[in-house]
Protein backbone atom coordinates (compact mmCIF):
# COMPACT_ATOMS: atom_id res chain seq x y z
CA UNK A 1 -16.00 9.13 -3.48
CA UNK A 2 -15.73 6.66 -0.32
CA UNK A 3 -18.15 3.77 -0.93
CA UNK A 4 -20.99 3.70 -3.63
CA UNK A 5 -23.99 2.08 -2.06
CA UNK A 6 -26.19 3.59 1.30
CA UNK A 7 -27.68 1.31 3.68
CA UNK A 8 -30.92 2.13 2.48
CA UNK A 9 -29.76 1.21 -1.11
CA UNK A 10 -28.65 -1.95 -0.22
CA UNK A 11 -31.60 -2.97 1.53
CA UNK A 12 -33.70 -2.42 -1.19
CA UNK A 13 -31.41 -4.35 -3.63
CA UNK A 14 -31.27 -7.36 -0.64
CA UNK A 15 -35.68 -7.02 -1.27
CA UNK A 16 -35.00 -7.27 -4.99
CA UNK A 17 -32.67 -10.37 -5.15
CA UNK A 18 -29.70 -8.41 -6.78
CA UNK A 19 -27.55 -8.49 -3.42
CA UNK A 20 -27.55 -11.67 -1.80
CA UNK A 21 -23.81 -11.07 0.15
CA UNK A 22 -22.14 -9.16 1.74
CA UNK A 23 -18.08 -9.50 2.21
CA UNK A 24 -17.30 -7.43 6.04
CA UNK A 25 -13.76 -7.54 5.85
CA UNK A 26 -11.09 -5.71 8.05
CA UNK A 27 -7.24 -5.06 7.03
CA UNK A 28 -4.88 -7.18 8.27
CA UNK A 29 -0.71 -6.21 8.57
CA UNK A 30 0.13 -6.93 5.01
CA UNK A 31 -2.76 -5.26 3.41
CA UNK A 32 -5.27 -8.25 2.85
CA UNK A 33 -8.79 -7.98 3.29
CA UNK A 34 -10.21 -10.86 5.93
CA UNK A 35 -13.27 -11.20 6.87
CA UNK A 36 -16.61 -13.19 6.42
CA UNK A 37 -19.22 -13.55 3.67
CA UNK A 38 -22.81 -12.17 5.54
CA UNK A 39 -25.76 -13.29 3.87
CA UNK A 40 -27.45 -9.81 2.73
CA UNK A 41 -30.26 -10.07 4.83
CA UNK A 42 -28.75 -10.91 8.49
CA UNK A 43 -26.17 -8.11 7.37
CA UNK A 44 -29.22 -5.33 7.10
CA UNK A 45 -30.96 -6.73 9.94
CA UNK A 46 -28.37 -6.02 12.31
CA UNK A 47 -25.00 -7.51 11.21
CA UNK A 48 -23.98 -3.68 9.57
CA UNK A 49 -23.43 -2.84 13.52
CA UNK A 50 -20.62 -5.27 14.48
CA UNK A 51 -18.68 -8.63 14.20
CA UNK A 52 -15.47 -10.78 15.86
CA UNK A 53 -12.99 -12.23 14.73
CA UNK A 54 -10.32 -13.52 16.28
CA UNK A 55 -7.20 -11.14 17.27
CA UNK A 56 -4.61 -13.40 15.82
CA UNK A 57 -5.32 -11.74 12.43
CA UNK A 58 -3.36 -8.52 13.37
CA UNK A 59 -0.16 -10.87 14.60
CA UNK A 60 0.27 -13.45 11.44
CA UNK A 61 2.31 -13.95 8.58
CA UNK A 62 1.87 -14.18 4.79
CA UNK A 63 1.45 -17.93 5.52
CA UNK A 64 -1.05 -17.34 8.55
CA UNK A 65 1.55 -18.63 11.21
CA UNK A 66 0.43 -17.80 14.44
CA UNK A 67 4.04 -15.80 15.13
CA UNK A 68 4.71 -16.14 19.32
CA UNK A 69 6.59 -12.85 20.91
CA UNK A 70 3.52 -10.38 20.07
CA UNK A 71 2.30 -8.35 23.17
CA UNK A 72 -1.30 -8.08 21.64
CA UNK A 73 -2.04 -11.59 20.56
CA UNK A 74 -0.12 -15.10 21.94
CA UNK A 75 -1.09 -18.74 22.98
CA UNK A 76 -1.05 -17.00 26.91
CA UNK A 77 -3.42 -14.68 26.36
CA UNK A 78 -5.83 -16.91 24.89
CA UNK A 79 -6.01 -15.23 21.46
CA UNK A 80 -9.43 -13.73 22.39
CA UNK A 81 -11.57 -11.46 20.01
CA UNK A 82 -11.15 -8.57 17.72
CA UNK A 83 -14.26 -6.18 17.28
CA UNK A 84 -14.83 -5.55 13.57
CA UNK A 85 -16.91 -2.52 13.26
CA UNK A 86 -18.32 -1.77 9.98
CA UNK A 87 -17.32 1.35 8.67
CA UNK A 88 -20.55 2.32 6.74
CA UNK A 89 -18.98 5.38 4.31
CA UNK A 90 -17.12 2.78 2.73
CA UNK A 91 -19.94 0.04 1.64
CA UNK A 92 -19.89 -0.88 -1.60
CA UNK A 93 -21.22 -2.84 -4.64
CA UNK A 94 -18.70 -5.38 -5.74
CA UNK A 95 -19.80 -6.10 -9.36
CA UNK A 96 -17.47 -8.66 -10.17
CA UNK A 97 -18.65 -11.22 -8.00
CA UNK A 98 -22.45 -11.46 -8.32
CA UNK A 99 -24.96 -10.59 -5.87
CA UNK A 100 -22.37 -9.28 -3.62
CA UNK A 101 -21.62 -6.04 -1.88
CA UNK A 102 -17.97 -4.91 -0.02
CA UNK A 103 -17.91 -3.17 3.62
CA UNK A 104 -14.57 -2.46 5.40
CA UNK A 105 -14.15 -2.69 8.90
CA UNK A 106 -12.07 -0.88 11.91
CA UNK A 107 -10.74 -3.15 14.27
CA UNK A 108 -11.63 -2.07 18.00
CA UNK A 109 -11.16 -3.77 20.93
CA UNK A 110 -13.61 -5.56 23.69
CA UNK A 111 -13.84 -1.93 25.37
CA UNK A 112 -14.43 -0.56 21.77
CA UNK A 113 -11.18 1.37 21.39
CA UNK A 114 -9.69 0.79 17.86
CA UNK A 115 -6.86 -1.39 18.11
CA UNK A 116 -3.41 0.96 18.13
CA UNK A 117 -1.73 -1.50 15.72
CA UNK A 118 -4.27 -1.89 13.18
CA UNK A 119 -3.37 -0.42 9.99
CA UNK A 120 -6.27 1.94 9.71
CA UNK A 121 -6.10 2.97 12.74
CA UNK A 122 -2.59 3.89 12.47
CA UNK A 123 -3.23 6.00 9.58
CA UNK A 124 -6.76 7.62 10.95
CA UNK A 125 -4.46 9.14 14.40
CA UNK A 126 -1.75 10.76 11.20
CA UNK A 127 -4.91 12.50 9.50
CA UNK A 128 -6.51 13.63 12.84
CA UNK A 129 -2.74 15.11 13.75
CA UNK A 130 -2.73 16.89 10.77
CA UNK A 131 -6.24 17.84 10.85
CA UNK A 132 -5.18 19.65 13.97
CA UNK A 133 -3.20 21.92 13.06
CA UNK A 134 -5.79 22.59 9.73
CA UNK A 135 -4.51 20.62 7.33
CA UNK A 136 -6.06 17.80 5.34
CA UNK A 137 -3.64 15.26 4.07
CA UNK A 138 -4.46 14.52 0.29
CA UNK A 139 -2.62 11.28 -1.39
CA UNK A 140 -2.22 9.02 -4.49
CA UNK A 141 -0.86 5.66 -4.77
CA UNK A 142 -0.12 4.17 -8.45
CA UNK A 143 0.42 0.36 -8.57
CA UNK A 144 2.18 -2.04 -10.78
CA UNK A 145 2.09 -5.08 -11.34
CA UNK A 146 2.64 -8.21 -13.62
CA UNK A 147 -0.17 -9.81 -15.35
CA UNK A 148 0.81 -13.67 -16.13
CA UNK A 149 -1.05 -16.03 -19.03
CA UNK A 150 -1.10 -19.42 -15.98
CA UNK A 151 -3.81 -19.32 -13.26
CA UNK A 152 -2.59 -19.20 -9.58
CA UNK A 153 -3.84 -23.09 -9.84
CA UNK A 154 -1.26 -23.67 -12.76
CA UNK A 155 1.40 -22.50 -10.97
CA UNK A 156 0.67 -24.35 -7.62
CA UNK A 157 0.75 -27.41 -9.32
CA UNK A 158 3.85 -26.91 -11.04
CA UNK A 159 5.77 -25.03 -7.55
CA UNK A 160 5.43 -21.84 -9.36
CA UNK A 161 7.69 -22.89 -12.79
CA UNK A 162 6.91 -21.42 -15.67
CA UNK A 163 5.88 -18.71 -15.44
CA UNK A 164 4.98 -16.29 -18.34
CA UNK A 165 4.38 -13.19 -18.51
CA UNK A 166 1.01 -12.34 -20.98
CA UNK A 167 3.29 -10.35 -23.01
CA UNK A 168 6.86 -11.15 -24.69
CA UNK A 169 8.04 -7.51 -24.41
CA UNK A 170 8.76 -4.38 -22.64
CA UNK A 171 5.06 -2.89 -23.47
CA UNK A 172 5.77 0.62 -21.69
CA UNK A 173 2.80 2.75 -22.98
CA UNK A 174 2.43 0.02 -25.78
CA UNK A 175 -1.31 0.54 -27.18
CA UNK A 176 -0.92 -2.58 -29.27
CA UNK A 177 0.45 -5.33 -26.64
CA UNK A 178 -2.19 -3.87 -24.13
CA UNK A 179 -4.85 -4.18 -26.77
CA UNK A 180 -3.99 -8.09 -26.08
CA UNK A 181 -4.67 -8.04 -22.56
CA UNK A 182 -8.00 -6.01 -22.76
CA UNK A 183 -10.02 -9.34 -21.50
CA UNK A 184 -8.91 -8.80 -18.30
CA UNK A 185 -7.74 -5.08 -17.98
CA UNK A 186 -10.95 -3.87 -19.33
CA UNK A 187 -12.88 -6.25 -16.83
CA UNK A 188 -10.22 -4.40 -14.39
CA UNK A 189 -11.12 -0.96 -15.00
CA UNK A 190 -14.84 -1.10 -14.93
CA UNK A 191 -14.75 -3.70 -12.31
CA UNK A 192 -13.18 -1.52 -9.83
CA UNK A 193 -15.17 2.26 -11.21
CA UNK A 194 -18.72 -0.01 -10.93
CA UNK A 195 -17.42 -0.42 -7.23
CA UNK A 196 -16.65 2.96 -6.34
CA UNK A 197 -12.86 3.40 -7.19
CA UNK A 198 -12.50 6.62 -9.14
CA UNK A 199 -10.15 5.03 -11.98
CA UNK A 200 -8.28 7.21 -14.71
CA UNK A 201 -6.67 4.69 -16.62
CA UNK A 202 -4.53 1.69 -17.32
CA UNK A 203 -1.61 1.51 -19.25
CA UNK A 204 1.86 -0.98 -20.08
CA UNK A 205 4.51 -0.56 -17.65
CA UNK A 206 8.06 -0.88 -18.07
CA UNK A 207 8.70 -5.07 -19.13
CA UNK A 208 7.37 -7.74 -20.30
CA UNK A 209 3.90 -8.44 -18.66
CA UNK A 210 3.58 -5.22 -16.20
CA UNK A 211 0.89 -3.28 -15.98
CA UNK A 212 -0.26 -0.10 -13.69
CA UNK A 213 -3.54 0.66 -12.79
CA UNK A 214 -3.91 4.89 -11.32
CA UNK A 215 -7.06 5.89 -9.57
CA UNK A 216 -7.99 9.66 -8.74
CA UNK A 217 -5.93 11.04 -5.66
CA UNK A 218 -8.43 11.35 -2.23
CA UNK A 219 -7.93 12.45 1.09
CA UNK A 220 -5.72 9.41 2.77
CA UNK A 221 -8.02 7.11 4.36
CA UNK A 222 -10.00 7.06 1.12
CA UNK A 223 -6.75 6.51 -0.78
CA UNK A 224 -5.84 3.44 1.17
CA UNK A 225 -9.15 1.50 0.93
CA UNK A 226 -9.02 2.73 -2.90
CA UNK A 227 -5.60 1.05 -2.83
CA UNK A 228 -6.80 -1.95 -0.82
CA UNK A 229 -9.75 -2.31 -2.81
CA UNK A 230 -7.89 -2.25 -5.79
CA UNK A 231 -5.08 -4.70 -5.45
CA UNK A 232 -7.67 -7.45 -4.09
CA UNK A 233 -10.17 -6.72 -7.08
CA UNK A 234 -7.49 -7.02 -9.41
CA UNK A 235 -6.26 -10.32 -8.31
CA UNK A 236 -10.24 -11.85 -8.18
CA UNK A 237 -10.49 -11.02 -11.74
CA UNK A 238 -7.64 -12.04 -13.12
CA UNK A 239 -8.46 -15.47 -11.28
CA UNK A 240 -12.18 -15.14 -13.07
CA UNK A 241 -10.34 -15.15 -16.24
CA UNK A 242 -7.99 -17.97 -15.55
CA UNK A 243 -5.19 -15.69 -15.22
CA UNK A 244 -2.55 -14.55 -12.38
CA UNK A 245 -1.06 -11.65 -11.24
CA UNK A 246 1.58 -10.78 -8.55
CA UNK A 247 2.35 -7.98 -6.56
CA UNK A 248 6.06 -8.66 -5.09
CA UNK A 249 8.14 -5.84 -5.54
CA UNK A 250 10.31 -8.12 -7.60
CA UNK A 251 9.55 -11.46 -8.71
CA UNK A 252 12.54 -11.92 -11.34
CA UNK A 253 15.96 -9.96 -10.68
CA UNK A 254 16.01 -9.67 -14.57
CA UNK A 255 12.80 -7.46 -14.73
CA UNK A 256 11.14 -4.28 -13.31
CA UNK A 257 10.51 -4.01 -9.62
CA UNK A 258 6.76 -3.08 -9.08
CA UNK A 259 6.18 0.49 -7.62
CA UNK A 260 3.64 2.25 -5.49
CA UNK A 261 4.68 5.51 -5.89
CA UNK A 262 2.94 7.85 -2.95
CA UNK A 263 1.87 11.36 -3.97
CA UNK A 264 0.73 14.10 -1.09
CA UNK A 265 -0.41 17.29 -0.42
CA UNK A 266 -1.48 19.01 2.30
CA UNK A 267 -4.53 20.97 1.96
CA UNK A 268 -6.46 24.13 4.15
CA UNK A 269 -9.31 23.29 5.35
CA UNK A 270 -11.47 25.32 3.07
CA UNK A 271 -9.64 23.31 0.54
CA UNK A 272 -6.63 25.27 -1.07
CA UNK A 273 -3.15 24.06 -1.48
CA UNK A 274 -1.08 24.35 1.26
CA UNK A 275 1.67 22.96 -0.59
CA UNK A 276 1.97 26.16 -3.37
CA UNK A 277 3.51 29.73 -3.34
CA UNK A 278 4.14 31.00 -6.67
CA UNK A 279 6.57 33.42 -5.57
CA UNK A 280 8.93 30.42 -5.54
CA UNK A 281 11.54 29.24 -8.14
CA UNK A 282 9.79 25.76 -7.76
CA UNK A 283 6.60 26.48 -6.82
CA UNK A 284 6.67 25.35 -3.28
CA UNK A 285 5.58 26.90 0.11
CA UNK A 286 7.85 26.74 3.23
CA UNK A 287 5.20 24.75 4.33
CA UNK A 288 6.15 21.89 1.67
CA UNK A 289 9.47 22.45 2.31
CA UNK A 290 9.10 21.38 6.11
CA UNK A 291 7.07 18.74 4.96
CA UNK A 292 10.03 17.31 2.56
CA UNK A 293 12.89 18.05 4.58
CA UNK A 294 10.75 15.71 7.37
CA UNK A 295 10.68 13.02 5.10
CA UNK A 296 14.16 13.24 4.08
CA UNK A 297 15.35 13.36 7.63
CA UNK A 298 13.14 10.33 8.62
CA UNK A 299 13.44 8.71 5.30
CA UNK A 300 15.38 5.85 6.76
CA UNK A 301 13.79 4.95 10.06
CA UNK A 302 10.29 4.60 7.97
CA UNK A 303 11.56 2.20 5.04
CA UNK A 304 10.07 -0.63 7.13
CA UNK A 305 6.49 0.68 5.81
CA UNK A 306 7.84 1.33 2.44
CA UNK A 307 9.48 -2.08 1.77
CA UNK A 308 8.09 -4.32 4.54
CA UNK A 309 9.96 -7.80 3.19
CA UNK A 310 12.58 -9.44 2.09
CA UNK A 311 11.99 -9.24 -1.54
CA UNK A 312 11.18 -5.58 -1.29
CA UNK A 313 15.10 -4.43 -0.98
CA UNK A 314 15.35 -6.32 -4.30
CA UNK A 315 13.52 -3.57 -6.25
CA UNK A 316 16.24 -1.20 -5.09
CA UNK A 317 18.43 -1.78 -9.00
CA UNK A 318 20.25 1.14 -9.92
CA UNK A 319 19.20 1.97 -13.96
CA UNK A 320 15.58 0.25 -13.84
CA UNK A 321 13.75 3.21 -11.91
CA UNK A 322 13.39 2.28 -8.44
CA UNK A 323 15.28 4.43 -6.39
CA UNK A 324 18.35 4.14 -4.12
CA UNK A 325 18.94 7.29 -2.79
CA UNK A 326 17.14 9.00 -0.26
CA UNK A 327 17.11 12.39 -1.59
CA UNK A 328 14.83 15.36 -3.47
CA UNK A 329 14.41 16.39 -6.85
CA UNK A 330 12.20 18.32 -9.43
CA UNK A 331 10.99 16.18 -11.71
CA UNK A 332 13.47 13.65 -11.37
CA UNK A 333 12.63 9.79 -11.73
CA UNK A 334 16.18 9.16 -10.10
CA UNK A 335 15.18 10.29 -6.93
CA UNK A 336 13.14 8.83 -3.80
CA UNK A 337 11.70 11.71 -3.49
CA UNK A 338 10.73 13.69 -6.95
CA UNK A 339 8.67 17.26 -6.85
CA UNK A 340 5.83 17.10 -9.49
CA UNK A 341 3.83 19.77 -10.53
CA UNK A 342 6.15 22.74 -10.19
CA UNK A 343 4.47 26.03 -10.33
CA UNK A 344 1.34 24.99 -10.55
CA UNK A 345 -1.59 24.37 -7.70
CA UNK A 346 -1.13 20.80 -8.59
CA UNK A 347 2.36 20.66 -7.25
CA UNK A 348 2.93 17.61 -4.66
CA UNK A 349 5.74 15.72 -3.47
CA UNK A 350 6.11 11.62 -4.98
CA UNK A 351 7.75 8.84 -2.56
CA UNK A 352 9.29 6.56 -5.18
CA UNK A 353 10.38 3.97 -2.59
CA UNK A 354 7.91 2.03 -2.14
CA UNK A 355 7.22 -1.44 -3.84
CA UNK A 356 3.40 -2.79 -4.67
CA UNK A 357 3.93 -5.44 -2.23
CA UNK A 358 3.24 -2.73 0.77
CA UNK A 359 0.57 -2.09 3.19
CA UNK A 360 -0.88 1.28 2.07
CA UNK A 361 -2.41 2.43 5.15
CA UNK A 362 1.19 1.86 7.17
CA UNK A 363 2.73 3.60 3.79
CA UNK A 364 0.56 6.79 4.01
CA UNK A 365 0.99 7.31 7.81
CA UNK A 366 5.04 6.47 7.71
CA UNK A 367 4.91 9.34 4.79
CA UNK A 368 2.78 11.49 6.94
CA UNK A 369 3.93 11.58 10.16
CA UNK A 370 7.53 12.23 8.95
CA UNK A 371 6.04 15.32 6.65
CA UNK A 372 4.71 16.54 9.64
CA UNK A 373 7.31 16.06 12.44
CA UNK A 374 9.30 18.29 9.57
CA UNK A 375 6.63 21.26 10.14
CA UNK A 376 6.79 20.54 13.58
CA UNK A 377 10.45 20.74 14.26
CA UNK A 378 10.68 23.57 11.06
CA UNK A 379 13.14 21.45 9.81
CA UNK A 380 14.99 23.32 6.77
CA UNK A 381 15.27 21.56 2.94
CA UNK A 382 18.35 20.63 2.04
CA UNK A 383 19.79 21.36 -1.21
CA UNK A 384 17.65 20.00 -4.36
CA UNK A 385 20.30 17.40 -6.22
CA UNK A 386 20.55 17.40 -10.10
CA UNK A 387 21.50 14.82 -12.41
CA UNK A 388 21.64 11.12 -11.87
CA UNK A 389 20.87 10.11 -9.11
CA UNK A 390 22.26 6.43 -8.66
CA UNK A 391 25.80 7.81 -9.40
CA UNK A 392 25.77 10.28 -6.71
CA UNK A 393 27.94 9.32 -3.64
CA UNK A 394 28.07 10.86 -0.28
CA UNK A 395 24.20 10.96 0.19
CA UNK A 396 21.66 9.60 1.61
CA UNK A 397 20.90 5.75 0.66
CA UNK A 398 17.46 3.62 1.26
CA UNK A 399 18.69 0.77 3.70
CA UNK A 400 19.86 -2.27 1.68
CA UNK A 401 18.19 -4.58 3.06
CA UNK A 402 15.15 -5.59 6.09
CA UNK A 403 17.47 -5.92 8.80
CA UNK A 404 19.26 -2.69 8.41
CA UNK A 405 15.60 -1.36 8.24
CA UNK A 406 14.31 -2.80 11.11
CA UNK A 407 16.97 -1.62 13.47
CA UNK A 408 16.29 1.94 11.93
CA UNK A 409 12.87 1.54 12.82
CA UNK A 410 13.37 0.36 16.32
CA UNK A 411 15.75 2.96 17.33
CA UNK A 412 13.23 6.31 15.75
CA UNK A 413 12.22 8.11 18.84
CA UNK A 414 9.78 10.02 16.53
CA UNK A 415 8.12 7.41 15.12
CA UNK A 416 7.78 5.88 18.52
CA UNK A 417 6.47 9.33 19.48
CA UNK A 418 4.07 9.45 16.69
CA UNK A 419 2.98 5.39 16.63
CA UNK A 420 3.53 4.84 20.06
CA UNK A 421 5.94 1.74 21.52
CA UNK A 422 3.90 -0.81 21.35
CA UNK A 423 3.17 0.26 17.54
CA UNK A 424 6.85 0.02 16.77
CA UNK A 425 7.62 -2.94 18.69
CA UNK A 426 4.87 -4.75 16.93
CA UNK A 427 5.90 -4.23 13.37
CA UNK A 428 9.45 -4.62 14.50
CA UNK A 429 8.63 -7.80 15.55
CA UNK A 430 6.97 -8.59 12.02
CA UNK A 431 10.26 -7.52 10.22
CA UNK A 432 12.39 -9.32 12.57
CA UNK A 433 10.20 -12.83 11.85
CA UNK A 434 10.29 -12.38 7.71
CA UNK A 435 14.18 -12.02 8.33
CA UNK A 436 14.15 -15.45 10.42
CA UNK A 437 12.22 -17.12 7.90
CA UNK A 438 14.11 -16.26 4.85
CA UNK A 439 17.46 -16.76 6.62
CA UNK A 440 16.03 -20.59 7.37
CA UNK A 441 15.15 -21.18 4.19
CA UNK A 442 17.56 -22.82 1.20
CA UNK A 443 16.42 -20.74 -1.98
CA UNK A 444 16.45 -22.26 -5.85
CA UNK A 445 19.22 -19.92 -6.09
CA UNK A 446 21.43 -21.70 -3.45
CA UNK A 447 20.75 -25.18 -4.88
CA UNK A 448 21.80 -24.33 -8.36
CA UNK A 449 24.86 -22.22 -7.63
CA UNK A 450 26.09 -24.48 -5.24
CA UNK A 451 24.61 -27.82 -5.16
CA UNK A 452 27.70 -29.53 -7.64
CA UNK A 453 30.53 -26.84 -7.57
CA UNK A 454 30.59 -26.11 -3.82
């Protein structure tokens, strides 16, 4: 259900004073909304056709550094200007903030072609490759996070100590602890369902102070603004309510990593799964089976889009559910890859690896381009493994760590193939930077394990 609100609607609710703003906002590399704030009427008098803004927002850091060594966007070529063309389908009320509406953009260039390295665009040319050969790529992403009693303000002022969680426990399906944090999960849920995001449900994760919000499973554009969508609402109103939130894939080596766990299927066009044959002992067609064994054989060149930072290879803890190995199973939370729904119509294959910290729209086309290089090249499923997982050896491991990533990445000939060089060199160049600046900086960790006894 892309979007909730027609032009038409929202020009009669900018003539009744109930919509007075309108947030056009494009995706930036690590899944942020940025944008302006429109006032309602200049948007509906012409605004909903197109804005700038300035190219430099595809080529930044968390911190907004303007990075040097991009191709696309550097002090020599004048950081010029980004197109941001509203994408209509997906205009929505925001009902949160008051008076104010929600329209995401596609960034296109001053010929108006889409930019290759924007994030939806990279994920709109893996759906039209798939839609090619008659298939329509269906996902869901689930995401975790931890809900924390200080405002971001709080924390701030205090360089981020103290932080505490809003619960004291492990509250894991825990109706009674989640009860407790209804003043903001509540505001959560209907928040994000009065803007257009097709929620099921919320529930306790697995420690003290996580929480996972799921929304119904779309086709994978729609999936990735859901996600998008979703992640920034949450964070606005938990700041409404004087509370904080965090997505890092792991913000205390004691606790639970965050997830995003990716769930696909591959539809016909007249909308039956491509993914089931019931003649089979799990339920799958050969098609699904060339879809996984893509993903397993590219599983380690794409963990760049599945764990894009530093912090993300932290997550990776054998015994507290995030996954190390790079492997298939049914129904097995061991795994990186897990087959759900044997059997049945429903049946899908779940990426486990990666973190809530990651860009969903470079997450979905990683996922999908690998699935379908697999159909492509008829690549054959390996053996399903049994048991646990983390004590297997011999198989195939998720890359430790960024760097050993991003030299996977930048040696794939298929995902250059499938993103194109510049693409790859882009986001290389992203993973190489985060490695520079972490290796630069002393950590809290360094100073207290070495400051007297070294």
């Amino acid at each position: 259900m892309p979007g909730n609100l027609t032009l038409d609607a929202l020009k009669a609710a900018v003539t009744t004073g109930e919509i007075d703003t309108v947030l056009v906002a494009g995706v930036d590399m690590q899944g942020r909304l940025m944008g302006k704030r429109f006032h309602a009427q200049f948007f509906i008098n012409g605004g909903y056709k197109e804005t700038h803004c300035c190219n430099y927002l595809l080529a930044v850091d968390m911190e907004m550094t303007t990075v040097q060594g991009y191709k696309s966007s550097n002090w020599q070529t004048g950081y010029g200007d980004y197109v941001m063309k509203p994408d209509m389908a997906t205009l929505r009320l925001v009902p949160w903030l008051p008076g104010t509406a929600l329209v995401l953009c596609d960034m296109l260039d001053h010929h108006h072609h889409p930019v290759a390295h924007s994030p939806r665009q990279i994920l709109k040319r893996q759906v039209e490759r798939a839609r090619a050969i008659g298939l329509e790529p269906m996902m869901a992403t689930e995401l975790e996070f931890y809900l924390f009693e200080n405002s971001y303000e709080s924390l701030r002022d205090s360089n981020f100590a103290g932080l505490k969680p809003i619960s004291a426990y492990n509250e894991d399906y825990h109706i009674f602890q989640t009860t407790k944090e209804e003043d903001v999960m509540r505001a959560v849920r209907n928040g994000l369902y009065g803007a257009g995001i097709p929620i099921e449900n919320s529930k306790g994760e697995a420690d003290s102070g996580q929480e996972e919000v799921n929304y119904r499973y779309s086709d994978a554009l729609d999936t990735a603004d859901n996600h998008t969508i979703t992640k920034h609402g949450i964070k606005e109103i938990a700041w409404t309510k004087g509370r904080s939130v965090t997505f890092m894939a792991k913000y205390d080596h004691r606790k639970a990593g965050s997830s995003s766990h990716c769930h696909q299927s591959l539809w016909t066009k007249d909308g039956k799964p491509a993914f089931f044959d019931k003649d089979d002992k799990h339920g799958m067609s050969t098609l699904m089976k060339h879809y996984i064994a893509g993903q397993l054989a590219y599983a380690r060149e794409m963990t760049v889009f599945l764990a894009p930072y530093v912090n993300s290879y932290k997550r990776f803890t054998v015994g507290m559910f995030a996954p190390t190995k790079a492997v298939w199973s049914a129904d097995n939370r061991t795994a990186g890859f897990r087959v759900c729904g044997e059997h049945t119509k429903a049946i899908r294959v779940e990426c486990r690896i990666p973190g809530s910290d990651v860009n969903p729209y470079l997450t979905c086309a990683a996922l999908l381009a690998a699935g379908l290089a697999g159909i492509e090249q008829k690549l054959e499923l390996e053996p399903e493994m049994k048991g646990d997982m983390y004590s297997a050896g011999g198989v195939r491991e998720i890359p430790h760590n960024l760097r050993e990533a991003a030299d996977l990445l930048n040696g794939s000939k298929m995902y250059r193939a499938a993103f194109g060089d510049d693409v790859i060199d882009h986001y290389h160049h992203a993973a190489q930077w985060e490695i520079s600046e972490t290796d630069r900086v002393v950590t809290d960790f360094e100073i207290q394990r070495l400051l007297e006894r070294a």
